[in-house]
N, C-alpha and C. Protein backbone atom coordinates (compact mmCIF):
# COMPACT_ATOMS: atom_id res chain seq x y z
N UNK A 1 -28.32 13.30 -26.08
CA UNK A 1 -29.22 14.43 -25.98
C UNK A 1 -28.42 15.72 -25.97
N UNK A 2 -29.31 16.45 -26.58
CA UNK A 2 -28.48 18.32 -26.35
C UNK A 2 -28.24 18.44 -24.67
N UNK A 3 -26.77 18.71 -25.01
CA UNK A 3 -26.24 19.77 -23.23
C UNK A 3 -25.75 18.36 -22.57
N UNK A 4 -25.98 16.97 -22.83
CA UNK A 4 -24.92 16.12 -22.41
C UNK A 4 -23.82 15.95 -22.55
N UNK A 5 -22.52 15.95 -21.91
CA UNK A 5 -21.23 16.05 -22.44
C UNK A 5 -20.51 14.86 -21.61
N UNK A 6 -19.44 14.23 -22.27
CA UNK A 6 -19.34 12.56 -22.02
C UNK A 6 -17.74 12.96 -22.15
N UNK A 7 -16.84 13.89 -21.04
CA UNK A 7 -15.84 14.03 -21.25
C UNK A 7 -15.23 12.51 -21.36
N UNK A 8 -13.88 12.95 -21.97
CA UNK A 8 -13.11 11.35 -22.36
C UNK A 8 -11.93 11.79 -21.06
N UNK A 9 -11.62 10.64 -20.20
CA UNK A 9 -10.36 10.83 -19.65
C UNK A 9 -8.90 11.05 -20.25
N UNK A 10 -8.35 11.73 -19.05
CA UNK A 10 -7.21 12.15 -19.73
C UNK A 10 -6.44 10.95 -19.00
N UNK A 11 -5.84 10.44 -20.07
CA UNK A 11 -4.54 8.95 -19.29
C UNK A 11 -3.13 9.25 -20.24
N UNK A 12 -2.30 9.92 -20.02
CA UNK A 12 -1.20 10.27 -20.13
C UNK A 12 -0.72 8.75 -19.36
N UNK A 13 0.21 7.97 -20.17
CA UNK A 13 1.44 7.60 -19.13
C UNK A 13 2.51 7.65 -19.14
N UNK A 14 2.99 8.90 -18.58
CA UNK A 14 3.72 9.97 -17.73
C UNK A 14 3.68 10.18 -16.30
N UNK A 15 4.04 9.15 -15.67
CA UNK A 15 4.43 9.49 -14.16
C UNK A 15 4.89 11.26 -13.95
N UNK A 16 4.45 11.57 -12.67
CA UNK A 16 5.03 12.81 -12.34
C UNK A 16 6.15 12.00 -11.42
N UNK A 17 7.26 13.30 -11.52
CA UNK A 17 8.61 13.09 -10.83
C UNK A 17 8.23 13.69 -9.84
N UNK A 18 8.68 13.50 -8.53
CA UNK A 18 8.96 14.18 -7.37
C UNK A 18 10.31 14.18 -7.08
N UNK A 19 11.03 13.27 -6.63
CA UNK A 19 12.58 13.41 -6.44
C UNK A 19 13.44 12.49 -7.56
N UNK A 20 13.81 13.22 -8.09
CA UNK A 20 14.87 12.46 -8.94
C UNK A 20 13.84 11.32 -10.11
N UNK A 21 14.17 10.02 -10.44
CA UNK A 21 13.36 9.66 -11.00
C UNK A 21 12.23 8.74 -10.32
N UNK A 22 12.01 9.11 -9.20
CA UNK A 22 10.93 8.63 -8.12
C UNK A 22 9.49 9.32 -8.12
N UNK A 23 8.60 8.42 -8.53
CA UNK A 23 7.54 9.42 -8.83
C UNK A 23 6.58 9.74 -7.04
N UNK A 24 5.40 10.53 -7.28
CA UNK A 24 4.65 10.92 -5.86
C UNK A 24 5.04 9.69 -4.57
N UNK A 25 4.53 8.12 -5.51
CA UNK A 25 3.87 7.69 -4.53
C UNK A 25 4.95 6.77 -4.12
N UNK A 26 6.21 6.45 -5.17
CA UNK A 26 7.38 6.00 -4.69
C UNK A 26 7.92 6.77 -3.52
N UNK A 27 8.03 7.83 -3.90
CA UNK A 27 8.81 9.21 -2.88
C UNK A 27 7.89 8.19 -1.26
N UNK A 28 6.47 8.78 -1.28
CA UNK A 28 5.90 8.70 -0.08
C UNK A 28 6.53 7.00 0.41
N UNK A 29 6.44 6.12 -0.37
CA UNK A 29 6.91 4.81 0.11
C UNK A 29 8.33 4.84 0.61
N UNK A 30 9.15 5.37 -0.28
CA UNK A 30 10.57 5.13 0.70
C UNK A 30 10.95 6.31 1.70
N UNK A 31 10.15 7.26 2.10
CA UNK A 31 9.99 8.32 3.34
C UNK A 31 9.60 7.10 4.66
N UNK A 32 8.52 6.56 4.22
CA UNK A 32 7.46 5.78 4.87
C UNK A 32 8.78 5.12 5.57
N UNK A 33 9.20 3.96 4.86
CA UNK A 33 10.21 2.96 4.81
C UNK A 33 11.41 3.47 5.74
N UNK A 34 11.73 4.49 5.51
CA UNK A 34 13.04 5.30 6.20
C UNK A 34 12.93 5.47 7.57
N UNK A 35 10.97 6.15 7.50
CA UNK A 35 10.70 7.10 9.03
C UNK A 35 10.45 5.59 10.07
N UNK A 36 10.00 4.10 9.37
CA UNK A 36 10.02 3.22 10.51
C UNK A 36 10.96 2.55 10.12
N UNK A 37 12.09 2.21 10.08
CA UNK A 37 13.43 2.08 10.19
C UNK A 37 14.50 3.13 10.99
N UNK A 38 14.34 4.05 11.57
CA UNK A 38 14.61 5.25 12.42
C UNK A 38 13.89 4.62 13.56
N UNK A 39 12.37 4.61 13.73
CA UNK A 39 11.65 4.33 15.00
C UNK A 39 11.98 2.91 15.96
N UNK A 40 12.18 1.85 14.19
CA UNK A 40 13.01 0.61 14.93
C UNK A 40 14.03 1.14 15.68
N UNK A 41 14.79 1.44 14.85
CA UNK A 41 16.56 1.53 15.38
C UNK A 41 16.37 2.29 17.05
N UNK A 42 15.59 2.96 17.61
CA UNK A 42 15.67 3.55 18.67
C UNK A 42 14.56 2.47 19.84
N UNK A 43 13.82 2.04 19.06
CA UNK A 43 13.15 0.54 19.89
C UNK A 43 13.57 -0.51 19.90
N UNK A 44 14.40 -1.21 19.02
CA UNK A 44 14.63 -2.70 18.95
C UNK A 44 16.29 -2.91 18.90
N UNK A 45 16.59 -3.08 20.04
CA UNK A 45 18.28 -3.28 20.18
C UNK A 45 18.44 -4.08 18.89
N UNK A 46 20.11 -4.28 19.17
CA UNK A 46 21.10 -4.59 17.49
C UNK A 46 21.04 -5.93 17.95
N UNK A 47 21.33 -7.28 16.99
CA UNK A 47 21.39 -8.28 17.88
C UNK A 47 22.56 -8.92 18.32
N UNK A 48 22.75 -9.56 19.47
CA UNK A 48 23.50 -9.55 20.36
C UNK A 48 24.61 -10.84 19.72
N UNK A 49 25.91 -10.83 20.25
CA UNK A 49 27.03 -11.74 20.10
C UNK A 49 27.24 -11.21 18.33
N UNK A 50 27.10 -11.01 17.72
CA UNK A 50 27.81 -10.26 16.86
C UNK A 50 28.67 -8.88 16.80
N UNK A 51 30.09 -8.92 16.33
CA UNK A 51 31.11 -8.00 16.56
C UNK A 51 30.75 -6.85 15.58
N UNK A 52 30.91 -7.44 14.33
CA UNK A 52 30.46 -6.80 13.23
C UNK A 52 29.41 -5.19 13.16
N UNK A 53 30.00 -4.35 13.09
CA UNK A 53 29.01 -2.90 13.15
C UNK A 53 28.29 -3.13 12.23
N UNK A 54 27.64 -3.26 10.76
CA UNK A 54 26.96 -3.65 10.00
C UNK A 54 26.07 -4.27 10.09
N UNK A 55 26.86 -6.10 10.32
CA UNK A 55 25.60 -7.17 10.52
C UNK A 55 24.82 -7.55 11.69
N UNK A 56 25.52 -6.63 12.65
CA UNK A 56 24.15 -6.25 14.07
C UNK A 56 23.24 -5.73 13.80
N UNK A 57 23.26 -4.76 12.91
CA UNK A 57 21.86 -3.90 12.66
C UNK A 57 21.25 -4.26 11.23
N UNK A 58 21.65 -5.15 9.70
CA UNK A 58 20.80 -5.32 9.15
C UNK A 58 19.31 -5.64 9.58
N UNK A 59 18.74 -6.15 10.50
CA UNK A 59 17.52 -6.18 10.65
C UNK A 59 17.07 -4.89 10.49
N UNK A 60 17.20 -3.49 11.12
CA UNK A 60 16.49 -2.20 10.51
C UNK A 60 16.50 -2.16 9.32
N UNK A 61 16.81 -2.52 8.22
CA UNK A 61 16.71 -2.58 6.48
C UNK A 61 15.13 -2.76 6.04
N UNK A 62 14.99 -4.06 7.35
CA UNK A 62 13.40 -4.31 6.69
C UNK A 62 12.27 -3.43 6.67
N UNK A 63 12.15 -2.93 7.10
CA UNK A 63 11.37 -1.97 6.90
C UNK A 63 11.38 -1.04 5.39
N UNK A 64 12.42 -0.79 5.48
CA UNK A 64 12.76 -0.17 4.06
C UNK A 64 12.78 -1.19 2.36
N UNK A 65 13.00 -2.15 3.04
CA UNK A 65 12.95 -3.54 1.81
C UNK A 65 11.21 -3.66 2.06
N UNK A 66 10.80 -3.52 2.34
CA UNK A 66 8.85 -3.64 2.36
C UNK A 66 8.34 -2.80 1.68
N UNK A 67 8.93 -1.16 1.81
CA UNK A 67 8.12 -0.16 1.36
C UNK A 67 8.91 -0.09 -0.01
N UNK A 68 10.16 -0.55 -0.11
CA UNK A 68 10.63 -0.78 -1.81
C UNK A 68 9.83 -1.56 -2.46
N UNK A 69 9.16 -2.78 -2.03
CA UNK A 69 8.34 -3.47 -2.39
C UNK A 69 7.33 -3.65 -2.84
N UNK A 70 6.29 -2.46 -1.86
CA UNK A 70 5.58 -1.90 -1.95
C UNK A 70 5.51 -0.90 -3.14
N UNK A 71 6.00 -0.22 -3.13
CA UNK A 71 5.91 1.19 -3.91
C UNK A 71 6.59 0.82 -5.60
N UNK A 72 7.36 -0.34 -5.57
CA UNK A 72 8.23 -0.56 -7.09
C UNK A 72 7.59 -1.61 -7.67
N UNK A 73 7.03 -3.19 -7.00
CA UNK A 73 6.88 -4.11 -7.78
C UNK A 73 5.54 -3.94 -8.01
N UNK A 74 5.11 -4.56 -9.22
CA UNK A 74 3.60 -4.74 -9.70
C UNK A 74 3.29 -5.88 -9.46
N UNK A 75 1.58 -5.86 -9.33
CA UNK A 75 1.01 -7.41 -9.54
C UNK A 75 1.55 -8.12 -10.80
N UNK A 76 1.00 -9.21 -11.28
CA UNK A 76 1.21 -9.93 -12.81
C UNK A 76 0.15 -9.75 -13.10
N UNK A 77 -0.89 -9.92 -12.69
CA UNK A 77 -2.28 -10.24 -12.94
C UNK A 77 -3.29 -8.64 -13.74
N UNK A 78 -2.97 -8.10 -12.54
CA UNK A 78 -3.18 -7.02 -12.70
C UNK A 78 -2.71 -5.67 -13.83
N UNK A 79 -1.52 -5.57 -13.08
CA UNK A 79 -0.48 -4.23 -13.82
C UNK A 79 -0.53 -3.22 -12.37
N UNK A 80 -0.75 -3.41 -11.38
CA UNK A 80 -1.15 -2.52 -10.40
C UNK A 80 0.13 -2.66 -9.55
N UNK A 81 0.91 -1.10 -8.44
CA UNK A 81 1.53 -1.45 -8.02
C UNK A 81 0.92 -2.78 -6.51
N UNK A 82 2.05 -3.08 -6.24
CA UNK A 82 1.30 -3.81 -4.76
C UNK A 82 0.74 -3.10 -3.80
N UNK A 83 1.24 -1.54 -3.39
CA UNK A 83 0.56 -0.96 -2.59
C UNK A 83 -0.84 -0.50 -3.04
N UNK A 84 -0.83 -0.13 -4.18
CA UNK A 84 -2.68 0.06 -4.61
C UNK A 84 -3.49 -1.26 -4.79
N UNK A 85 -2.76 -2.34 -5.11
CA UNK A 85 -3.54 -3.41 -4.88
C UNK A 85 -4.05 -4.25 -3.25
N UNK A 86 -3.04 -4.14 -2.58
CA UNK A 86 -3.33 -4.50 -1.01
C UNK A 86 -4.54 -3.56 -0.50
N UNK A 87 -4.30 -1.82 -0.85
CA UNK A 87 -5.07 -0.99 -0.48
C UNK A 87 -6.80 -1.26 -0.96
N UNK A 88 -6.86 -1.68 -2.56
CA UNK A 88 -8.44 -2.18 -2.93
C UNK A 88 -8.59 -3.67 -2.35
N UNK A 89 -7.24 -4.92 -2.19
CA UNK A 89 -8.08 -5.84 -1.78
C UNK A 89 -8.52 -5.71 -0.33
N UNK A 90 -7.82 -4.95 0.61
CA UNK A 90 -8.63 -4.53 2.45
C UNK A 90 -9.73 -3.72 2.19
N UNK A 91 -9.95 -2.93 0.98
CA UNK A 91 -11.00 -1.99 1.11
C UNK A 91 -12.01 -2.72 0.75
N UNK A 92 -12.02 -3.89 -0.19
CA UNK A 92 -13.02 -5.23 -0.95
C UNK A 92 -13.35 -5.59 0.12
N UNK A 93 -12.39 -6.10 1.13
CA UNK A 93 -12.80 -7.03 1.93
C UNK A 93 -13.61 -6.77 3.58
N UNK A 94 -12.85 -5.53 3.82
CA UNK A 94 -13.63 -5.22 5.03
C UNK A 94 -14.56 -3.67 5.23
N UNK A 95 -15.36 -3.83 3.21
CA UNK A 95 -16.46 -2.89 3.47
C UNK A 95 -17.90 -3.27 3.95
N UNK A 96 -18.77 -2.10 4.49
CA UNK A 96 -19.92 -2.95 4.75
C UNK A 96 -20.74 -3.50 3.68
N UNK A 97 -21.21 -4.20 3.79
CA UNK A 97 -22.20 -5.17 2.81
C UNK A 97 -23.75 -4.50 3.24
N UNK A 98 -24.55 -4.50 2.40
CA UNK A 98 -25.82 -4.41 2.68
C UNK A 98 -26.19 -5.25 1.01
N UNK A 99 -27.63 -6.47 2.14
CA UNK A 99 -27.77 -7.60 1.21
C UNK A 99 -29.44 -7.14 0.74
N UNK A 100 -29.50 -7.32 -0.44
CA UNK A 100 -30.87 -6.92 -1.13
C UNK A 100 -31.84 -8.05 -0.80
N UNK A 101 -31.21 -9.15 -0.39
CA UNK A 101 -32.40 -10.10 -0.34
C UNK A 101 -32.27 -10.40 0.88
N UNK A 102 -33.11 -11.26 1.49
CA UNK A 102 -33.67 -11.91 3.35
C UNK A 102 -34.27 -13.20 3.19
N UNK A 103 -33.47 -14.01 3.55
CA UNK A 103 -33.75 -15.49 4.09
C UNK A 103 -35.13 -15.38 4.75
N UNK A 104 -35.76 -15.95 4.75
CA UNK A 104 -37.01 -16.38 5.88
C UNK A 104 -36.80 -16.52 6.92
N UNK A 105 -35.58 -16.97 7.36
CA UNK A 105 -35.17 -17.71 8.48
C UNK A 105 -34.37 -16.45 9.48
N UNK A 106 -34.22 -15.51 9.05
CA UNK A 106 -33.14 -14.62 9.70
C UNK A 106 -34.57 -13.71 10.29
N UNK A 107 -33.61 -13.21 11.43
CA UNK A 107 -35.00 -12.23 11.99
C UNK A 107 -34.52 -11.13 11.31
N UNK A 108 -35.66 -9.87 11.66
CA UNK A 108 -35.77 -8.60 11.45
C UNK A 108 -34.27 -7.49 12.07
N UNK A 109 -33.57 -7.02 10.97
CA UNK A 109 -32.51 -5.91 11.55
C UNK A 109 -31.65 -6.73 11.78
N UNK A 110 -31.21 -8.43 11.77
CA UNK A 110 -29.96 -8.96 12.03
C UNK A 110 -28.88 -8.94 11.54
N UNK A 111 -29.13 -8.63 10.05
CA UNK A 111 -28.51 -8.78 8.56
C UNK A 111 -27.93 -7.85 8.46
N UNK A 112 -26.49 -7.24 8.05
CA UNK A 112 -26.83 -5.98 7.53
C UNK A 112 -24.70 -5.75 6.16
């Protein structure tokens, strides 16, 4: 019809850079990764009977090996990173439902 307009999206794929060749949401993942790996290191002692300055504290890494994880690898299935995919499958899973149909058997307002 006249005066309808059916813009087409714009899909460039062209990541934007933020630091170096790290784009927005990488950046935010290994900040993420860094700032609780800092919060460990001041909560969770080094572990004990090891001499070694290094291999006392690899455990603070993990944190930072999660949000690399997060923010770099893709699904297979998909093409999605893992953090936008974890983010739609919790949002799938624990939105509210409202059901169009009613059992006979269920009372009034139980459903929802």
């Amino acid at each position: 019809m006249w005066g309808d307009n059916h813009p087409l999206p714009y899909n460039s794929q062209i990541k934007e850079r933020l630091i170096g060749r790290f784009s927005f949401g990488q950046s935010i993942w290994i900040a993420t990764g860094i700032y609780m790996a800092v919060k460990m290191s001041k909560n969770v002692p080094t572990i004990p009977f090891i001499d070694n300055f290094i291999v006392c504290r690899i455990h603070y890494l993990l944190p930072i090996a999660v949000a690399i994880f997060f923010g770099f690898a893709k699904h297979n299935k998909t093409g999605l990173m893992f953090g936008n995919y974890l983010g739609l499958i919790l949002r799938l899973r624990f939105k509210r439902r409202k059901f169009l149909y009613r059992k006979k058997n269920i009372r009034e307002g139980g459903d929802y």
